[in-house]
C-alpha atoms as a PDB file:
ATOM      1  CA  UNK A   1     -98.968   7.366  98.646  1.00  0.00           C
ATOM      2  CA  UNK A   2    -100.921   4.748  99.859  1.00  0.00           C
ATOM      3  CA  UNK A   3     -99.634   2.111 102.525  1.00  0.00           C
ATOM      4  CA  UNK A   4    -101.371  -1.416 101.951  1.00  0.00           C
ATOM      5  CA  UNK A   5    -102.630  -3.385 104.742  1.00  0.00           C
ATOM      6  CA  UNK A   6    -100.716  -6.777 105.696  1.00  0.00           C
ATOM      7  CA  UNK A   7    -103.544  -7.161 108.198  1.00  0.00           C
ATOM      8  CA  UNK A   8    -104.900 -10.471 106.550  1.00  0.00           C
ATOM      9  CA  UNK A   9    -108.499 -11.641 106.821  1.00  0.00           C
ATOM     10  CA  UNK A  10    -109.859 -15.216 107.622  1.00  0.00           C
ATOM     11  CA  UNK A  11    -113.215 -16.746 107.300  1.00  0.00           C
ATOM     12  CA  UNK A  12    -115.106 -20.005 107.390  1.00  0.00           C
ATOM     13  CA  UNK A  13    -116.915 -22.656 104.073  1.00  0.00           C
ATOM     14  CA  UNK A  14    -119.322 -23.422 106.806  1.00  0.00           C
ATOM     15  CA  UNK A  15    -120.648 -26.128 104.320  1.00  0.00           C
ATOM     16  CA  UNK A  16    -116.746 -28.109 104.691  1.00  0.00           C
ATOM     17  CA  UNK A  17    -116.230 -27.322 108.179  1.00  0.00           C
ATOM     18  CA  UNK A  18    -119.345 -28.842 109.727  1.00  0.00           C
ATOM     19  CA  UNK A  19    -118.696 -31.793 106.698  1.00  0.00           C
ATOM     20  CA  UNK A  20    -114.998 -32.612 108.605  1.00  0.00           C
ATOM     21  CA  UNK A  21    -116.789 -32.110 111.719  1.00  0.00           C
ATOM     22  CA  UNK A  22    -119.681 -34.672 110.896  1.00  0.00           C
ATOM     23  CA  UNK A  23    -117.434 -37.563 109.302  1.00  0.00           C
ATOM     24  CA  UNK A  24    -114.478 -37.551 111.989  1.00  0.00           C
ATOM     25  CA  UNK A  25    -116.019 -40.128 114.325  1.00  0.00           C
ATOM     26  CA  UNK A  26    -113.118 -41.846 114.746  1.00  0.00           C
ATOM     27  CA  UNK A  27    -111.866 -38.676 116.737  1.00  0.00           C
ATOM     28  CA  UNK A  28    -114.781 -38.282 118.833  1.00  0.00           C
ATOM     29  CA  UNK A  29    -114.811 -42.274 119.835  1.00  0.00           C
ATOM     30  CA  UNK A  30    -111.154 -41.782 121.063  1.00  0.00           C
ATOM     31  CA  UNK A  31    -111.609 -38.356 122.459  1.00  0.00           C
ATOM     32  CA  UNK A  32    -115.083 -40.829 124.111  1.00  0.00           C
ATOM     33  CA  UNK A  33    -112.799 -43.843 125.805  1.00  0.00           C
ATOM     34  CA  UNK A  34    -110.314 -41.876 126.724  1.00  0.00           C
ATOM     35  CA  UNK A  35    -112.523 -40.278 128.985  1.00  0.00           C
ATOM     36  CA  UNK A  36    -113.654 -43.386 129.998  1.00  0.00           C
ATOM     37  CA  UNK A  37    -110.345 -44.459 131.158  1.00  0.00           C
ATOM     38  CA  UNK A  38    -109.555 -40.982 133.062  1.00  0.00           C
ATOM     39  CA  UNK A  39    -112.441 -40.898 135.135  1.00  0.00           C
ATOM     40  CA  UNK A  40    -110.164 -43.289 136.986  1.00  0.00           C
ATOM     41  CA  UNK A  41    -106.853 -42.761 137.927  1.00  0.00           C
ATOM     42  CA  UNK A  42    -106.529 -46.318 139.131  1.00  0.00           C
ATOM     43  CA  UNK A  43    -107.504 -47.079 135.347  1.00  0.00           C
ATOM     44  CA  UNK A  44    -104.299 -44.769 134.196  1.00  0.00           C
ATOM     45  CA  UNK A  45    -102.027 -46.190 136.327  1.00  0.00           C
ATOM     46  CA  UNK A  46    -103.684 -49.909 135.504  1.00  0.00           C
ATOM     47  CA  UNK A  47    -103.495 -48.989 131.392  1.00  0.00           C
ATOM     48  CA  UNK A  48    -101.066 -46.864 131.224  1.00  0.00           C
ATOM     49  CA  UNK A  49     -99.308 -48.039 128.502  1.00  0.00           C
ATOM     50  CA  UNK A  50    -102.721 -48.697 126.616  1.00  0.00           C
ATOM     51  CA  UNK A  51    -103.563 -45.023 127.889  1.00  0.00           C
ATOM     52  CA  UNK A  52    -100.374 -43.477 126.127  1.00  0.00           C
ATOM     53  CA  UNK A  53    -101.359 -45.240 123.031  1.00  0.00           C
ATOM     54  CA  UNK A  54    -104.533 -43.899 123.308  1.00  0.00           C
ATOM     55  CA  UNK A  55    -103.611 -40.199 123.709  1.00  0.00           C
ATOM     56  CA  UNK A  56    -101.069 -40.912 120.932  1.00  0.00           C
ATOM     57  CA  UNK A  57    -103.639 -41.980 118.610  1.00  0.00           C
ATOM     58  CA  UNK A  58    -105.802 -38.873 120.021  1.00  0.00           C
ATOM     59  CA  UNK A  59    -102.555 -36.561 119.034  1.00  0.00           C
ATOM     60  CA  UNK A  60    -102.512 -37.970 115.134  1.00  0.00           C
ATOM     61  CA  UNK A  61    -106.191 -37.888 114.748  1.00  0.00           C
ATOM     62  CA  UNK A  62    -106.171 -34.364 116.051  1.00  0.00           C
ATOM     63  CA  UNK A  63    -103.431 -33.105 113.325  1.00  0.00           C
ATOM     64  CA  UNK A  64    -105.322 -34.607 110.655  1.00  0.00           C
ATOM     65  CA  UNK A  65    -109.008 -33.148 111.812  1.00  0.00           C
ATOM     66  CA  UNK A  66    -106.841 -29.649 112.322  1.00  0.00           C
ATOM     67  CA  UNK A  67    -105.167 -29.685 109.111  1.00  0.00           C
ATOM     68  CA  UNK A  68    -108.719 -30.687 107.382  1.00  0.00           C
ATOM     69  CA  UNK A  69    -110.282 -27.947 108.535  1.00  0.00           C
ATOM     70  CA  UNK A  70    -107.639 -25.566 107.601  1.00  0.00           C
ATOM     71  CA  UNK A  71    -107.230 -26.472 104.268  1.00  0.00           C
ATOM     72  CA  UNK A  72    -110.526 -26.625 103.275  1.00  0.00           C
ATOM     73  CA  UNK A  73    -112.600 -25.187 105.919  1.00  0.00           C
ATOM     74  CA  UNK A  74    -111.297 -21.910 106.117  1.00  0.00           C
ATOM     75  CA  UNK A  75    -110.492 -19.513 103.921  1.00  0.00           C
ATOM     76  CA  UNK A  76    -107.367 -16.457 103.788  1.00  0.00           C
ATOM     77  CA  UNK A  77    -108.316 -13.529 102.135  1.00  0.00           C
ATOM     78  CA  UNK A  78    -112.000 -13.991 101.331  1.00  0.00           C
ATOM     79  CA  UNK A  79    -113.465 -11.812  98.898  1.00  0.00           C
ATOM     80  CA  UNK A  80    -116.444 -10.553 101.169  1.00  0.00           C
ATOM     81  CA  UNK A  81    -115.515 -10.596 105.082  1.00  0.00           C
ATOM     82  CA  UNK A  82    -117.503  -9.585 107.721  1.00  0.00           C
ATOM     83  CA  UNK A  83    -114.865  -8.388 110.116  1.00  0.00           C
ATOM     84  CA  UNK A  84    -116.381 -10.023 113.757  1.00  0.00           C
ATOM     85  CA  UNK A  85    -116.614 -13.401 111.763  1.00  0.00           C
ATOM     86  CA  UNK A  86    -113.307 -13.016 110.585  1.00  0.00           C
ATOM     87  CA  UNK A  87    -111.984 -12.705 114.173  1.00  0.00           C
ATOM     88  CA  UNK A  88    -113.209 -15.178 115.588  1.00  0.00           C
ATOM     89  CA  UNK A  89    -112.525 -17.224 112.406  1.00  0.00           C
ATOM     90  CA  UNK A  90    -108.692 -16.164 112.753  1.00  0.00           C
ATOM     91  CA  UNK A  91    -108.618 -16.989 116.830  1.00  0.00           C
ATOM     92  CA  UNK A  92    -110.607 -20.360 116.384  1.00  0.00           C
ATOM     93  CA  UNK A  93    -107.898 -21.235 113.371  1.00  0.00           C
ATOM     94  CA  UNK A  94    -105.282 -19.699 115.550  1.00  0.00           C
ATOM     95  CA  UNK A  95    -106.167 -22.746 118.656  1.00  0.00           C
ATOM     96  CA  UNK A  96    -105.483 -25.638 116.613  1.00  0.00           C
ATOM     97  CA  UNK A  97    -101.864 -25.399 117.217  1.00  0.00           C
ATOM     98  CA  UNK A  98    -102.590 -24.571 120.501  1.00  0.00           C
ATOM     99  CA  UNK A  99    -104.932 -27.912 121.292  1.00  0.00           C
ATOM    100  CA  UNK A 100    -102.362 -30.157 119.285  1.00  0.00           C
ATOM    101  CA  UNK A 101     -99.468 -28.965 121.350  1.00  0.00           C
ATOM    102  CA  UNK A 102    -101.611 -29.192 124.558  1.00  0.00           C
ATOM    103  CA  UNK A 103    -102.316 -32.830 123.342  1.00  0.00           C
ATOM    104  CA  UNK A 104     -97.962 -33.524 122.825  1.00  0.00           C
ATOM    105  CA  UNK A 105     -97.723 -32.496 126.571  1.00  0.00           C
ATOM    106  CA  UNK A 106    -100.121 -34.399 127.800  1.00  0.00           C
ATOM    107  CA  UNK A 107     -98.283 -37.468 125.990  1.00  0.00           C
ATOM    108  CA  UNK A 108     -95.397 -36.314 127.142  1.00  0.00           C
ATOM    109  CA  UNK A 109     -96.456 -36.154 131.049  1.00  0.00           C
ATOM    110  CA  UNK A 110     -98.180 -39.587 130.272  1.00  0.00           C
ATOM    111  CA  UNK A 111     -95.075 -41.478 128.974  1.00  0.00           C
ATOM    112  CA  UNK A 112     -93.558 -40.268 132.677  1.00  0.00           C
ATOM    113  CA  UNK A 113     -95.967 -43.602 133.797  1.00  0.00           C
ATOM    114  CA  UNK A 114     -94.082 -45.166 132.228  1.00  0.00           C
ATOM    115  CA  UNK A 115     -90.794 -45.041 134.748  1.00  0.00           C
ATOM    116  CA  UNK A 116     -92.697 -46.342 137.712  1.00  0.00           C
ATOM    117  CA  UNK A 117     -92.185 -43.741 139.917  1.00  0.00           C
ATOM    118  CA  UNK A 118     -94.552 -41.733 141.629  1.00  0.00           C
ATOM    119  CA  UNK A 119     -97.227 -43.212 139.835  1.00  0.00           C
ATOM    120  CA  UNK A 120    -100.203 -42.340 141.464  1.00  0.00           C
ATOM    121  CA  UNK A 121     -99.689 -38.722 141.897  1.00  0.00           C
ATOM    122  CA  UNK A 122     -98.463 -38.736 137.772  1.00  0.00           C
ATOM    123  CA  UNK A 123    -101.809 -40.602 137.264  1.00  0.00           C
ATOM    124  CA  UNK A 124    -103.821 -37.943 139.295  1.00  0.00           C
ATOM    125  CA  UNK A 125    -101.924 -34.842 137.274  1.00  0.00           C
ATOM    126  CA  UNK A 126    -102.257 -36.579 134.255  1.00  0.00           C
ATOM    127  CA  UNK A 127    -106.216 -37.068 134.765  1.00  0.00           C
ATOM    128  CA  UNK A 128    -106.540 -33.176 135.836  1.00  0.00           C
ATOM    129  CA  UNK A 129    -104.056 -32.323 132.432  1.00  0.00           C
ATOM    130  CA  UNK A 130    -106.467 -34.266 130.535  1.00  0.00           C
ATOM    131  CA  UNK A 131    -109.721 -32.921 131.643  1.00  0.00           C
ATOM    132  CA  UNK A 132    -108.887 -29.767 131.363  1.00  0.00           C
ATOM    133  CA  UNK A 133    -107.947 -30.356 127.481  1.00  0.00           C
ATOM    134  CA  UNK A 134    -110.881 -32.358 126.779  1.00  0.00           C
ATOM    135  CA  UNK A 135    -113.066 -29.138 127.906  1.00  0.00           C
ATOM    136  CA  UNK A 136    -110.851 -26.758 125.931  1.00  0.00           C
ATOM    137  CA  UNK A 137    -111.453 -29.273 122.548  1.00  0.00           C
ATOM    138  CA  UNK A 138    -115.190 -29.656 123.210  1.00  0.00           C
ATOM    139  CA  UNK A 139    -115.115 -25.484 123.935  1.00  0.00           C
ATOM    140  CA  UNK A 140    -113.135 -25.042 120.478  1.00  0.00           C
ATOM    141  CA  UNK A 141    -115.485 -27.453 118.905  1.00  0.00           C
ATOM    142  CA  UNK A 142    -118.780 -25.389 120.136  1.00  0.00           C
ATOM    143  CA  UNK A 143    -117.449 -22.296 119.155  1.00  0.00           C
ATOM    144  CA  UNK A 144    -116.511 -23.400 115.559  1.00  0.00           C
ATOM    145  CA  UNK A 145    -120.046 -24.768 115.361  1.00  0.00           C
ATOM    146  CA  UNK A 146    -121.744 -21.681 116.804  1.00  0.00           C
ATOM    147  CA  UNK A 147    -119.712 -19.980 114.034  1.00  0.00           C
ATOM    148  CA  UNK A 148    -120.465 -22.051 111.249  1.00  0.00           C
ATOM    149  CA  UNK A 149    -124.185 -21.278 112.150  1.00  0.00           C
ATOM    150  CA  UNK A 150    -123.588 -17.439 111.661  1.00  0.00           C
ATOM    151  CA  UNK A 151    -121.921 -17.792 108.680  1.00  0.00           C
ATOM    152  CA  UNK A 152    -125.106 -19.839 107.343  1.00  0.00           C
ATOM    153  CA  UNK A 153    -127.488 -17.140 108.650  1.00  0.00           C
ATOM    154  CA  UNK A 154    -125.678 -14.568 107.597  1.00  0.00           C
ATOM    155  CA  UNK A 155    -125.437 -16.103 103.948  1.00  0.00           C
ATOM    156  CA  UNK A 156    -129.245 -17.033 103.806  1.00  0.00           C
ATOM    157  CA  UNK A 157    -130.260 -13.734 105.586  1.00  0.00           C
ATOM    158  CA  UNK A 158    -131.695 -14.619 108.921  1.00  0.00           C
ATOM    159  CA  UNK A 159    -131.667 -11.807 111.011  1.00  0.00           C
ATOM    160  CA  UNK A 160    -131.679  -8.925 108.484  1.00  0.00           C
END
């Protein structure tokens, strides 16, 4: 008797994906002047309430890009699957909850500024904290692109 497989298989509509990617600018300007403002931790600790705001704004725009691509720009159980694509497609799914969790924190640590204690050290954690999530988003966001390109060239053939 045969045992089936719950191992379940993921893969990317490259066409969608790089579509969410290409119309959330609203993300990317945020994700932009928040950058702005953490270059300098004088600027946190001058803003921080207008820095808060800003991350929470980051947060909500974040869920919705996340949930956009996982609704319609990847796919459970495709009907072909190319097993390394679907790997990565299942680990790249698998960081959104990661990032937007990593993003809560960082709110979290940021609404600290708020008490007025130990403010520039916060500011100076809170800077680092950010950085450090900025490069894992813009590493997330390469690697879904890079994958969206394989996908393409491996639809169309390139390579073969």
């Amino acid at each position: 008797m045969a045992i089936a497989s719950t191992t379940s298989t993921v893969t990317v509509n490259p066409a969608f994906l790089k579509e969410i990617k290409d119309v959330n600018q609203d993300l990317w300007q945020i994700v932009a002047e928040l950058g702005e403002v953490a270059n300098n931790p004088y600027l946190v600790r001058s803003r921080r309430y207008q820095f808060v705001g800003m991350l929470e704004d980051l947060r909500d725009h974040l869920a919705l890009h996340f949930a956009l691509e996982e609704a319609y720009g990847y796919f459970d159980e495709p009907l072909r699957v190319d097993p390394r694509l679907c790997e990565r497609a299942k680990e790249l799914r698998s960081q959104h909850r990661e990032l937007y969790l990593v993003a809560c924190d960082l709110i979290d640590h940021a609404m600290q500024l708020h008490d007025g204690q130990n403010i520039r050290a916060l500011a100076r954690q809170v800077v680092a904290e950010y950085a450090e999530f900025r490069a894992q988003l813009q590493q997330h966001e390469q690697d879904e692109n890079a994958l969206i390109q394989e996908e393409w060239d491996e639809d169309i053939g390139v390579g073969d």
